[in-house]
N, C-alpha and C. Protein backbone atom coordinates (compact mmCIF):
# COMPACT_ATOMS: atom_id res chain seq x y z
N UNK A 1 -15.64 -0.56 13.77
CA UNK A 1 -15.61 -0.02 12.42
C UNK A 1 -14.22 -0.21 11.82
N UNK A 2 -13.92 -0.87 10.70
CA UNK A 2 -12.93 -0.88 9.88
C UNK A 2 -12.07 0.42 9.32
N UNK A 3 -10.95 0.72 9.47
CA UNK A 3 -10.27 1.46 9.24
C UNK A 3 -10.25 1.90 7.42
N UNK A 4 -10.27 3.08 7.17
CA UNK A 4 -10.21 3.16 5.94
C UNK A 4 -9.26 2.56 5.12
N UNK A 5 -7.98 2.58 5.59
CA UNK A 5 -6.79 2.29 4.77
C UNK A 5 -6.96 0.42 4.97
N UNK A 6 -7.59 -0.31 5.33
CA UNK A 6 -8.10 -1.54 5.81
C UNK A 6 -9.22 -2.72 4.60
N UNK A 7 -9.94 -1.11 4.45
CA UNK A 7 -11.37 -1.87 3.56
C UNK A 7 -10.54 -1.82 2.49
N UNK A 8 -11.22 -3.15 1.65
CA UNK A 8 -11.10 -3.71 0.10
C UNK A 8 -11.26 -2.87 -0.35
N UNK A 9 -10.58 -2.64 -1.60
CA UNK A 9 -11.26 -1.54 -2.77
C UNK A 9 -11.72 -2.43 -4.30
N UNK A 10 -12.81 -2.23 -4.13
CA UNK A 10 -13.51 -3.10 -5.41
C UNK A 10 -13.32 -3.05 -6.97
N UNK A 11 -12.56 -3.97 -7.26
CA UNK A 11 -11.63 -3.58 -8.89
C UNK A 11 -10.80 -3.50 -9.06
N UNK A 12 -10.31 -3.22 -7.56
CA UNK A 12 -8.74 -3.32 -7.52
C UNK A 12 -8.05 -4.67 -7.75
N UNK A 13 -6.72 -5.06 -8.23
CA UNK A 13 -6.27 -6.18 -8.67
C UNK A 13 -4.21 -5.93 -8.20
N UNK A 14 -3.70 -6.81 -7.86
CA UNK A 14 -2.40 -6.97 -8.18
C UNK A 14 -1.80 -6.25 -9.09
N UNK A 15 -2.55 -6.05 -10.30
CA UNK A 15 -1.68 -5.42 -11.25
C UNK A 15 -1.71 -3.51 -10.98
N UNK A 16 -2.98 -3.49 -9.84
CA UNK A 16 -2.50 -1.87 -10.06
C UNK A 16 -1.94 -1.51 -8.99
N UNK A 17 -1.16 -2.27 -8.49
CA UNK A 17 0.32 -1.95 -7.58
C UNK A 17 1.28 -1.98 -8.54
N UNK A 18 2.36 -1.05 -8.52
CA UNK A 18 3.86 -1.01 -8.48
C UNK A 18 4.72 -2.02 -7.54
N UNK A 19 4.29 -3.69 -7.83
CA UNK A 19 5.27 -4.29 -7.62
C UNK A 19 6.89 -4.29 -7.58
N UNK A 20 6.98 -3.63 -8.75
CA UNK A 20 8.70 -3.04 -8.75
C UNK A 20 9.15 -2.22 -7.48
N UNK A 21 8.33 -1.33 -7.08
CA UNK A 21 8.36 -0.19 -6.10
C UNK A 21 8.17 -1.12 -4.35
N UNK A 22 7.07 -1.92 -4.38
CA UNK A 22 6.82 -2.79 -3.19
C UNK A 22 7.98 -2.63 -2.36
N UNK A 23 8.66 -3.92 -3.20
CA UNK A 23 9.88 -4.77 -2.19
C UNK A 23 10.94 -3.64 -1.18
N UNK A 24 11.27 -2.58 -2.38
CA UNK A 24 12.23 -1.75 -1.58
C UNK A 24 11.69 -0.98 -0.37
N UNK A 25 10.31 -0.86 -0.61
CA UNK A 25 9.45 0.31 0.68
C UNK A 25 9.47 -0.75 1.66
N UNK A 26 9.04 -2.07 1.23
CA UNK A 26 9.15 -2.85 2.69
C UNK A 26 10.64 -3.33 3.19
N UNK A 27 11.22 -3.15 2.59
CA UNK A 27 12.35 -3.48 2.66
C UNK A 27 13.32 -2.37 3.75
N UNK A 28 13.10 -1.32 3.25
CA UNK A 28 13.50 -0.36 4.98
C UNK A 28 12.39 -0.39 5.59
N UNK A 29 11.32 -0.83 5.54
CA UNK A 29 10.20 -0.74 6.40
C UNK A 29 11.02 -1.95 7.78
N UNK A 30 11.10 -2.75 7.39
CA UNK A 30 11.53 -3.94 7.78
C UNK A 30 12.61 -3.81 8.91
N UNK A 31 13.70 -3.44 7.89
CA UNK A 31 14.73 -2.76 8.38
C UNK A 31 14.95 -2.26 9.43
N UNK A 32 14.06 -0.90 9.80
CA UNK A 32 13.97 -0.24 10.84
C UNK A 32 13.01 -0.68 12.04
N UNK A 33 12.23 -1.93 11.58
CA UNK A 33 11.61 -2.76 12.70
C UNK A 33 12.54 -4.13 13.63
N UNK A 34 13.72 -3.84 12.47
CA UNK A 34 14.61 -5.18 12.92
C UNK A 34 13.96 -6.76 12.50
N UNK A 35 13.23 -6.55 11.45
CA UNK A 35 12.40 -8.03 10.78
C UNK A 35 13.64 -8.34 9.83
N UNK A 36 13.24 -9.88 9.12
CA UNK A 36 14.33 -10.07 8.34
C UNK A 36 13.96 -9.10 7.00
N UNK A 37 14.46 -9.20 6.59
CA UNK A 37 14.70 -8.70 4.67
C UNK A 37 13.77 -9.21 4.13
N UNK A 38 12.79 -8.48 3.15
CA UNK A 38 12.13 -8.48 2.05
C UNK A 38 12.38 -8.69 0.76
N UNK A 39 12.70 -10.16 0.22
CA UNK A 39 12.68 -10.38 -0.74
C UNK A 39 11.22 -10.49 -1.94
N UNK A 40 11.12 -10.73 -3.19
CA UNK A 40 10.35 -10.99 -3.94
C UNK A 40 9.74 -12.22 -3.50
N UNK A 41 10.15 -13.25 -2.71
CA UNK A 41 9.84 -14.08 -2.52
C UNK A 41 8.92 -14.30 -1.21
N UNK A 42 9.61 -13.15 -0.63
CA UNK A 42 8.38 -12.95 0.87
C UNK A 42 7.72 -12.12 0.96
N UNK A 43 7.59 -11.20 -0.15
CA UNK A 43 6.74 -10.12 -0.69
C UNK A 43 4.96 -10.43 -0.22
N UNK A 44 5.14 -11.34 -0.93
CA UNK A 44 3.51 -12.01 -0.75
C UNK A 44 3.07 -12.29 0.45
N UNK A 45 3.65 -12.50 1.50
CA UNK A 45 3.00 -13.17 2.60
C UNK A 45 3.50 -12.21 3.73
N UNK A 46 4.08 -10.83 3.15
CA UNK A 46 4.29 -10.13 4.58
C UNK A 46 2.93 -8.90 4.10
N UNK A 47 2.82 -9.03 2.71
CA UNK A 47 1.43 -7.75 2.58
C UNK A 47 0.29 -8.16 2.98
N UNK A 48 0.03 -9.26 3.11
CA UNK A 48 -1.78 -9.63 4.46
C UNK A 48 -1.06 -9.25 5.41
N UNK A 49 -0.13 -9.62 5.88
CA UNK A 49 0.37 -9.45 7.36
C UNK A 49 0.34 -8.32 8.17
N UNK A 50 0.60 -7.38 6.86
CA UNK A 50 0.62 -5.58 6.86
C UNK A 50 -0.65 -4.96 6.50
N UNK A 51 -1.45 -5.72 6.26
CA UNK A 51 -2.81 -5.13 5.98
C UNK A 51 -2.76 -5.20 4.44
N UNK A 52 -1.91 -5.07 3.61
CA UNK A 52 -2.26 -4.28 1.95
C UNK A 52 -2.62 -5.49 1.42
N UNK A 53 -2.88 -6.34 1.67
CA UNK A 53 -3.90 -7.48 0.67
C UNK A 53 -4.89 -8.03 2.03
N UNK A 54 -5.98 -8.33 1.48
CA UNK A 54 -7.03 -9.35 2.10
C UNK A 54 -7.03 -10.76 1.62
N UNK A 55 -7.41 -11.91 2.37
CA UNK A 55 -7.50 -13.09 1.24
C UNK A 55 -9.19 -13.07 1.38
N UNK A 56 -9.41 -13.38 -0.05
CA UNK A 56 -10.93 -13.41 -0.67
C UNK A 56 -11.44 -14.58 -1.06
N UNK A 57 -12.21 -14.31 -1.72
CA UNK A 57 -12.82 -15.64 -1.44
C UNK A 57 -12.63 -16.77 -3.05
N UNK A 58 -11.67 -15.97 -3.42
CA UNK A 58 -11.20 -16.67 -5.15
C UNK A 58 -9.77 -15.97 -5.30
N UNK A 59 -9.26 -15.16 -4.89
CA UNK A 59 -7.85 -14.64 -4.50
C UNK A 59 -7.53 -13.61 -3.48
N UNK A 60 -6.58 -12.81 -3.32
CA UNK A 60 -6.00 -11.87 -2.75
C UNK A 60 -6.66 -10.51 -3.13
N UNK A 61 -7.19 -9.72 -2.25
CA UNK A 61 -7.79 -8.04 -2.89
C UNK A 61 -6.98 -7.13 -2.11
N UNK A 62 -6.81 -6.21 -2.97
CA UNK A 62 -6.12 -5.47 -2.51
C UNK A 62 -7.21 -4.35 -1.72
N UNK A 63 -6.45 -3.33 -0.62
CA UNK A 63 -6.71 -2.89 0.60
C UNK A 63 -6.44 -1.24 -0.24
N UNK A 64 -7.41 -0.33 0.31
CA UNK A 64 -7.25 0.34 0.02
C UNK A 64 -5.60 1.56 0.29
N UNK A 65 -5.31 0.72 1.69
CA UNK A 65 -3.67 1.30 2.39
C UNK A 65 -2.94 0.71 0.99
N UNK A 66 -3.16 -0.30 0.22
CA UNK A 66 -2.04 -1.10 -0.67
C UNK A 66 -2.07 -0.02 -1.22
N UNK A 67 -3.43 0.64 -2.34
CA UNK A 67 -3.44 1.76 -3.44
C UNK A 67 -2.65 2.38 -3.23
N UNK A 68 -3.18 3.16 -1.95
CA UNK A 68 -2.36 4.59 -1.61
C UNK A 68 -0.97 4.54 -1.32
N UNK A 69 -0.37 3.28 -0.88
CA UNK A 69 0.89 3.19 -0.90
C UNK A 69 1.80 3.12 -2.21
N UNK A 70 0.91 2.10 -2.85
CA UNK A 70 1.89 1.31 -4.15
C UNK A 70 1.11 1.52 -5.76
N UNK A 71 -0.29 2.48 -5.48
CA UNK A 71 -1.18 2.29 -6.39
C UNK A 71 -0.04 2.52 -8.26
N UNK A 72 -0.41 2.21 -9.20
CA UNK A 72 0.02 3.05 -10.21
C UNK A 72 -1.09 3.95 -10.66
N UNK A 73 -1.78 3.93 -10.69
CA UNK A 73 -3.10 5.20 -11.12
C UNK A 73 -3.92 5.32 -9.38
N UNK A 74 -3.42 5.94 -8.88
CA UNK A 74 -4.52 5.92 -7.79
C UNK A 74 -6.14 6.82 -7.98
N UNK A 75 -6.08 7.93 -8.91
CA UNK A 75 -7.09 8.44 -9.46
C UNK A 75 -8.18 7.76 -10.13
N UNK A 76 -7.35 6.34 -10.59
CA UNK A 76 -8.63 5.73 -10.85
C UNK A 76 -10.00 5.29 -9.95
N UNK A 77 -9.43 4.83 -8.49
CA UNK A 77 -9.66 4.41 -7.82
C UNK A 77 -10.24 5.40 -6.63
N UNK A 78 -9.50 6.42 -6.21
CA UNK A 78 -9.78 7.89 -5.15
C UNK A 78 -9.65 9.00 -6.24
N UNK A 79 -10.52 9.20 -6.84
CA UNK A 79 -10.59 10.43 -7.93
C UNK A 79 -10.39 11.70 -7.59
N UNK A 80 -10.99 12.20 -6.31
CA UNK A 80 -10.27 13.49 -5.63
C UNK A 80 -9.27 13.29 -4.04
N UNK A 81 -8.64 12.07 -4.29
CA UNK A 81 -7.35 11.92 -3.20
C UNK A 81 -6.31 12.86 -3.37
N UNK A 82 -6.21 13.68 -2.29
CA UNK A 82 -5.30 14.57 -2.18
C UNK A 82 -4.60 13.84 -0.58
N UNK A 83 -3.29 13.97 -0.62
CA UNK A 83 -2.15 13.28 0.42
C UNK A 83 -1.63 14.83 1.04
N UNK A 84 -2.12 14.82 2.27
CA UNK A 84 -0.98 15.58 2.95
C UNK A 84 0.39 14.81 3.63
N UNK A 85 1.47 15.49 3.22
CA UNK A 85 2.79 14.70 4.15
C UNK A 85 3.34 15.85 5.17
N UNK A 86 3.52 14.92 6.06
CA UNK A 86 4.34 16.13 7.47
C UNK A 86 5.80 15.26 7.52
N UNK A 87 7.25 16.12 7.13
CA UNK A 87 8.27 15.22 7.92
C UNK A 87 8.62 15.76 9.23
N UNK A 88 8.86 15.31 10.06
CA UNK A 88 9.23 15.77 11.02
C UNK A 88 8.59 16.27 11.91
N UNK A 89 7.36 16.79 11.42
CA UNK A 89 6.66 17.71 12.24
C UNK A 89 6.38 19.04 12.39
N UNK A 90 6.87 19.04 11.00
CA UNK A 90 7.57 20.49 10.87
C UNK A 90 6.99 20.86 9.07
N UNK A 91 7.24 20.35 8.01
CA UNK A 91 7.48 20.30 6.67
C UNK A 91 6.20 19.77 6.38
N UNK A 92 5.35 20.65 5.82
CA UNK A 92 4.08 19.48 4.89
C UNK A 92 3.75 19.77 3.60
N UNK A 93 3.21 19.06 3.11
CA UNK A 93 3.21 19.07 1.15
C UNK A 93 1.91 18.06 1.56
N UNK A 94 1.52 18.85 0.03
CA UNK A 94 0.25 18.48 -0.19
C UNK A 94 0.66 17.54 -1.34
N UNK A 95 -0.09 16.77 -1.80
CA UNK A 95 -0.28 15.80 -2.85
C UNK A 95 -1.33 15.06 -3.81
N UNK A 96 -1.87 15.59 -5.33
CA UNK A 96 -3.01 15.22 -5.76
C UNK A 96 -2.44 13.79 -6.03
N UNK A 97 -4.11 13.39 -6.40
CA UNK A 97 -3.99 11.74 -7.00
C UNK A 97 -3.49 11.77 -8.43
N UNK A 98 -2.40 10.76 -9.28
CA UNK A 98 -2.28 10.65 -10.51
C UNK A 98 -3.11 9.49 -11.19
């Protein structure tokens, strides 16, 4: 069975990521894996790699992990998504969808 954050989300497109926002999240993502640096230019070919795009069968779809990471309206898409965050293990916050 496919992981939720895995499956396509249908309608979804490139444009309803925060591209601006992308590069820098992978960019300490990276970082702290010891990979090279995330430029705009390798943007594209490390998000299949990471799961947040699929290739389709006429372009790239985005993954439902892409939304929830980078969405700009994620309510469009998960209408009652609520995010719990834990740091540490210790600290959690809740979070509705915008």
């Amino acid at each position: 069975m496919q992981a939720f954050d895995e499956r396509v989300v249908a309608g979804a497109s490139l444009d309803d990521l925060d591209l601006d926002l992308t590069p820098s999240v992978l960019r300490d993502y990276c970082e702290k894996l010891g990979r090279a640096p995330v430029t705009r230019n390798t943007l594209r070919a490390l998000m299949p790699e990471q799961g947040l795009l699929v290739s389709g069968p006429d372009n790239e779809q985005v993954t439902a992990g892409a939304l929830i990471l980078f969405g700009k309206r994620l309510k469009d898409f998960f209408s009652h998504a609520v995010m719990s965050v834990t740091e540490a293990g210790k600290k959690r916050e809740m979070y509705e969808a915008v």
